[in-house]
N, C-alpha and C. Protein backbone atom coordinates (compact mmCIF):
# COMPACT_ATOMS: atom_id res chain seq x y z
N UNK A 1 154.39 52.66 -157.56
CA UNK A 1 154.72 51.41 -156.90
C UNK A 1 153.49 50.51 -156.83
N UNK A 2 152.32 51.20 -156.36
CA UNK A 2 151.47 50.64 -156.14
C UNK A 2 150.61 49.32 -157.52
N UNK A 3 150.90 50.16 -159.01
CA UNK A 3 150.28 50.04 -160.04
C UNK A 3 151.62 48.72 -160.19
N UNK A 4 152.37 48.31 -159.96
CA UNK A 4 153.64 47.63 -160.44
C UNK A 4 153.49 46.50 -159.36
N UNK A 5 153.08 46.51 -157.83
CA UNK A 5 152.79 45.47 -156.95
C UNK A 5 151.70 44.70 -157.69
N UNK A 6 150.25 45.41 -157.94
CA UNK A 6 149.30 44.47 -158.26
C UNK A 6 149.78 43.77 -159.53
N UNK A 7 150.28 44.09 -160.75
CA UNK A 7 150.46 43.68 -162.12
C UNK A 7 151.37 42.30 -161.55
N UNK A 8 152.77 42.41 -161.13
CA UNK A 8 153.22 41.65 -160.76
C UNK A 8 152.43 40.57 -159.93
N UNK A 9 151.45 40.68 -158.26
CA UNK A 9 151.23 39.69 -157.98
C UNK A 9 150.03 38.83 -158.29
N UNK A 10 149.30 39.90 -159.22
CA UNK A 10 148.29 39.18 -160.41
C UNK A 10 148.79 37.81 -161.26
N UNK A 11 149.67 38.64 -161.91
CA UNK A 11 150.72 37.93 -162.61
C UNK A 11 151.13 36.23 -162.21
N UNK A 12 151.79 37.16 -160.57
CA UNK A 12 151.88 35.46 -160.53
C UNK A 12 151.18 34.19 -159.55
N UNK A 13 149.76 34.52 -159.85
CA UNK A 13 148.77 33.93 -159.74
C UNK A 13 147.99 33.66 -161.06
N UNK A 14 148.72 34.22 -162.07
CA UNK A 14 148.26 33.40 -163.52
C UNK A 14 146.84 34.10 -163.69
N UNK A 15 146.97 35.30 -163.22
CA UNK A 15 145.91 35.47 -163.74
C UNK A 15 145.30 36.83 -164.84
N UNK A 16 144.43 36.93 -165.51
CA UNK A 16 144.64 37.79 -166.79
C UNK A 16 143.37 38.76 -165.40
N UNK A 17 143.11 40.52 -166.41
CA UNK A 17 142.49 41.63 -165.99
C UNK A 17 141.42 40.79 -165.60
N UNK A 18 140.99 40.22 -166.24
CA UNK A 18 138.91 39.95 -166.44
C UNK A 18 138.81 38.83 -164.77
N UNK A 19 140.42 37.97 -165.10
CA UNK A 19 140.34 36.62 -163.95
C UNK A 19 139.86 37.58 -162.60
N UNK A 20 140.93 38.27 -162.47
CA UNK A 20 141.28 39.15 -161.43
C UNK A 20 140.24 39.66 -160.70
N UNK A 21 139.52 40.74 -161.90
CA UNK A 21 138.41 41.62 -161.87
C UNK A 21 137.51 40.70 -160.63
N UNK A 22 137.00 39.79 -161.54
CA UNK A 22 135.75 38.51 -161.14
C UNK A 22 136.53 38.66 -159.33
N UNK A 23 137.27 38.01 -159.18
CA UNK A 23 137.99 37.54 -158.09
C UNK A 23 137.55 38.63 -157.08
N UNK A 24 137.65 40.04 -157.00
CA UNK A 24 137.12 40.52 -156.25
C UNK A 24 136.29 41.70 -156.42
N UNK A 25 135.19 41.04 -157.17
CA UNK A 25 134.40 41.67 -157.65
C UNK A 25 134.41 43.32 -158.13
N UNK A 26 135.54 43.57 -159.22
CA UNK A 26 135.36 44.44 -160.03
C UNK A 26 135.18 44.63 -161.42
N UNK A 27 135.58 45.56 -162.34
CA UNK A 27 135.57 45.62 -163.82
C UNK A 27 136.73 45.32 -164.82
N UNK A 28 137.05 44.96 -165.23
CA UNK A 28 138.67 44.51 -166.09
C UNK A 28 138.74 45.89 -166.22
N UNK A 29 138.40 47.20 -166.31
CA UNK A 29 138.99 48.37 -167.21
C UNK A 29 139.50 49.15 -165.37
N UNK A 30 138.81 48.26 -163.76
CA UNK A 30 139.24 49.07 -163.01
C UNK A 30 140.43 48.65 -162.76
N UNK A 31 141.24 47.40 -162.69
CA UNK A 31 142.26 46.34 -162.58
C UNK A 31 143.14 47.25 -163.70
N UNK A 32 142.35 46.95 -164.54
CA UNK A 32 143.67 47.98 -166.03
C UNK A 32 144.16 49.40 -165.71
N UNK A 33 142.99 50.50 -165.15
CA UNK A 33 143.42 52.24 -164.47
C UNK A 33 144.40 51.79 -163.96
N UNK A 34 144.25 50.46 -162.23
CA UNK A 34 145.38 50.68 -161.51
C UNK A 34 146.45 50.44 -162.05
N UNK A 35 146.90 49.14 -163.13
CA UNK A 35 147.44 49.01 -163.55
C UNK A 35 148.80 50.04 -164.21
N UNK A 36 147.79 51.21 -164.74
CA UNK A 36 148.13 51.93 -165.40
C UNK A 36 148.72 53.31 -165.08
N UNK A 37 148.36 52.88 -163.41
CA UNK A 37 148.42 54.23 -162.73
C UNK A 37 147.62 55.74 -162.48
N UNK A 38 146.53 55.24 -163.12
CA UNK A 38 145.67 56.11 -163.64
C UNK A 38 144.67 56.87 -162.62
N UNK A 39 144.10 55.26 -161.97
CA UNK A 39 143.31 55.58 -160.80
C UNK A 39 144.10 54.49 -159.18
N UNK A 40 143.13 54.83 -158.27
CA UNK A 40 144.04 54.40 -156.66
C UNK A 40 142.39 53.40 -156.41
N UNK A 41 142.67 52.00 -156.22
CA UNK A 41 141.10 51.55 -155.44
C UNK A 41 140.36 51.91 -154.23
N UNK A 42 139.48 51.83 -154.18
CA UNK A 42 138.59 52.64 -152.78
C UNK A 42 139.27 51.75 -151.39
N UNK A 43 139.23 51.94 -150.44
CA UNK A 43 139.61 51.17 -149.43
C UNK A 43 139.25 49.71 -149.28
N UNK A 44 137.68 49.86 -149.28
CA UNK A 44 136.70 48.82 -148.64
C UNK A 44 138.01 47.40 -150.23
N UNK A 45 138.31 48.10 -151.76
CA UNK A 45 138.53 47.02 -152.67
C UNK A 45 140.02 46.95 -152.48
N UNK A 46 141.06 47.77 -151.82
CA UNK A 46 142.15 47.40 -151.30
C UNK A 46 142.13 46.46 -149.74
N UNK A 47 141.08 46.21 -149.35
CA UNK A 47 141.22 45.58 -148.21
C UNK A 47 141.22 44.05 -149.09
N UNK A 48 139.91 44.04 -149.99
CA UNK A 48 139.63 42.45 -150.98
C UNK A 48 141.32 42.23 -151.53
N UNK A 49 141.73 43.24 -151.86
CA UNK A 49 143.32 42.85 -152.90
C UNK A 49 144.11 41.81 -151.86
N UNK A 50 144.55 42.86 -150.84
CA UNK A 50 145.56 42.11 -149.91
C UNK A 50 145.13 40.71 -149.33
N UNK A 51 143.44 40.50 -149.09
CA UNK A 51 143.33 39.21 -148.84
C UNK A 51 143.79 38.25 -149.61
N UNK A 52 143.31 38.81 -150.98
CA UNK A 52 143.18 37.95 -152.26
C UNK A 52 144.68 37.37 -152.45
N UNK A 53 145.91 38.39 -152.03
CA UNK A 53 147.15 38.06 -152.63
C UNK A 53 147.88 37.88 -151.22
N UNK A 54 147.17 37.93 -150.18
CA UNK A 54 147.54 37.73 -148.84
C UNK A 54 148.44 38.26 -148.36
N UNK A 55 149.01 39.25 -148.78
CA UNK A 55 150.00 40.77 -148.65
C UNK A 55 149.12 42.05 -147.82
N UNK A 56 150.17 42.74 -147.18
CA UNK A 56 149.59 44.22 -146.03
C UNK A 56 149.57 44.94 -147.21
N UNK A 57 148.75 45.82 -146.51
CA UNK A 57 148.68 47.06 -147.93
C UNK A 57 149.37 47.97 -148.10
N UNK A 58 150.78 47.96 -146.95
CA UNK A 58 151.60 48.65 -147.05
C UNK A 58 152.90 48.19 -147.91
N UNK A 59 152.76 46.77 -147.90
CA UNK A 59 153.34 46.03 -149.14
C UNK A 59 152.90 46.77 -150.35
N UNK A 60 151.40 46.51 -150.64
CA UNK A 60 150.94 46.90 -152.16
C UNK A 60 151.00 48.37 -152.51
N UNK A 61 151.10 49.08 -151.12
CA UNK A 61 151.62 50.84 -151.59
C UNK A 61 153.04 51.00 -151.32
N UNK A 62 154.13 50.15 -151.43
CA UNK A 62 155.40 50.02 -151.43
C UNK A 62 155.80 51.64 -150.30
N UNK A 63 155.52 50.91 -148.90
CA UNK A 63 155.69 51.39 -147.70
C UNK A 63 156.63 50.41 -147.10
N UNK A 64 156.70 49.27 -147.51
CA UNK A 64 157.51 47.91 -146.91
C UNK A 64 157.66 46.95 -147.84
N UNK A 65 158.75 46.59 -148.19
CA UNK A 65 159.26 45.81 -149.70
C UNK A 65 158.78 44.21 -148.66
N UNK A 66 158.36 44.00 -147.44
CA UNK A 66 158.67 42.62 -147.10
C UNK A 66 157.50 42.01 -147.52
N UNK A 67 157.49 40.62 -148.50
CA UNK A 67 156.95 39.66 -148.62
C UNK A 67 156.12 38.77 -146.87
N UNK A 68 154.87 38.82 -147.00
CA UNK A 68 154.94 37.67 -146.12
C UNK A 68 154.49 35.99 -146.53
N UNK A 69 154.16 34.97 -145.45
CA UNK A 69 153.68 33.73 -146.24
C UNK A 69 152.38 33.70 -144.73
N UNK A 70 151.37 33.39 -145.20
CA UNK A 70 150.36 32.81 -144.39
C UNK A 70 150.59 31.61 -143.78
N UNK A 71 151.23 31.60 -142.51
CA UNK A 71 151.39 30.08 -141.72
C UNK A 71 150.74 29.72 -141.11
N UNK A 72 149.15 30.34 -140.82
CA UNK A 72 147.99 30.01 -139.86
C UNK A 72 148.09 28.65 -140.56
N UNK A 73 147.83 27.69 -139.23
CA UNK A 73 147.23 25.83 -139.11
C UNK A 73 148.79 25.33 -139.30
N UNK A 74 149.44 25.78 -138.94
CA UNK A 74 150.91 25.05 -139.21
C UNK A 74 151.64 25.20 -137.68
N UNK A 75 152.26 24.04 -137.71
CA UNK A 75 152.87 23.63 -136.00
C UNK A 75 153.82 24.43 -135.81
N UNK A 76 154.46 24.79 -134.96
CA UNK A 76 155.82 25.45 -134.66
C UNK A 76 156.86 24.99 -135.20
N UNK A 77 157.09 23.70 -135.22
CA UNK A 77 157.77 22.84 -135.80
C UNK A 77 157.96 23.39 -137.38
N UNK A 78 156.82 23.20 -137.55
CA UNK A 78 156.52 23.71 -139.36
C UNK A 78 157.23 25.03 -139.70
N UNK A 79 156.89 25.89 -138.80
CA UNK A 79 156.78 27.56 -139.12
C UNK A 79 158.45 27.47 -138.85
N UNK A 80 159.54 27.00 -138.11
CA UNK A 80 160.61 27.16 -137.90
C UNK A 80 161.36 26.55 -138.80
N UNK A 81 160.93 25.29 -139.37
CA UNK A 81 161.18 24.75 -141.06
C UNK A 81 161.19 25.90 -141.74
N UNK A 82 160.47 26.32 -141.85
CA UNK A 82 159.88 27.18 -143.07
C UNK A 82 160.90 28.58 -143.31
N UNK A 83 161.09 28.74 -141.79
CA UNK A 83 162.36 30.21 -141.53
C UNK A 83 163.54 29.46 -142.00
N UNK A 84 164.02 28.72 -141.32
CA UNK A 84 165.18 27.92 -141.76
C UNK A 84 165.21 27.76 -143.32
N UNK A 85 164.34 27.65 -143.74
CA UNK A 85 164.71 27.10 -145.69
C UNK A 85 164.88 28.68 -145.96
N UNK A 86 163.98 29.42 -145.59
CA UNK A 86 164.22 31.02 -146.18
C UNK A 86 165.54 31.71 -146.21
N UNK A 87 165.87 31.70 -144.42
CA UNK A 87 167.31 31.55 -144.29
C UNK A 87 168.27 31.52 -145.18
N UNK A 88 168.41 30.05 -145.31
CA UNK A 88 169.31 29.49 -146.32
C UNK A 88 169.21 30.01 -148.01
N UNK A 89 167.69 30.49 -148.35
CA UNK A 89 168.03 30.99 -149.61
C UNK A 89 168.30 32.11 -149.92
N UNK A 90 168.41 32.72 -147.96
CA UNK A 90 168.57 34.25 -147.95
C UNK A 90 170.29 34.46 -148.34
N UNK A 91 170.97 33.23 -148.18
CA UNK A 91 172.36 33.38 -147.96
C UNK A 91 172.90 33.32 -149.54
């Protein structure tokens, strides 16, 4: 699960192994193991992932399928918009 979360939300941030790597400071061949299933990242570089893609890490070890969205600096107003549109595309 884990190797299939990052590929995907790499992915859709457009970004290739090497982009990635840079981004939080690793090697394109360590981005490719996980990828691959091969190897698991150390903690301290699963804490950098979830910032990076702004997901729990129980998301990225498929413990909890739920997506979240970062609404820090947004009014109440905003954040209840925001449920409401989800809502509706939940239907």
């Amino acid at each position: 699960m884990f190797y299939e979360r990052i590929k995907e939300l790499r992915l859709s941030l457009n970004l290739n192994q090497v982009q990635f790597g840079k981004k939080i400071n690793v090697s394109k061949q360590s981005v490719s193991n996980w990828e691959s299933g091969y190897i698991q990242p150390s903690i301290d570089v699963l804490v950098r992932i979830c910032k990076t893609f702004s997901v729990t890490s129980d998301y990225l070890l498929g413990l909890d399928s739920r997506k979240t969205i970062d609404v820090s600096g947004l009014s109440a107003d905003e954040i209840s918009h925001l449920q409401s549109v989800a809502n509706d595309l939940k239907k």
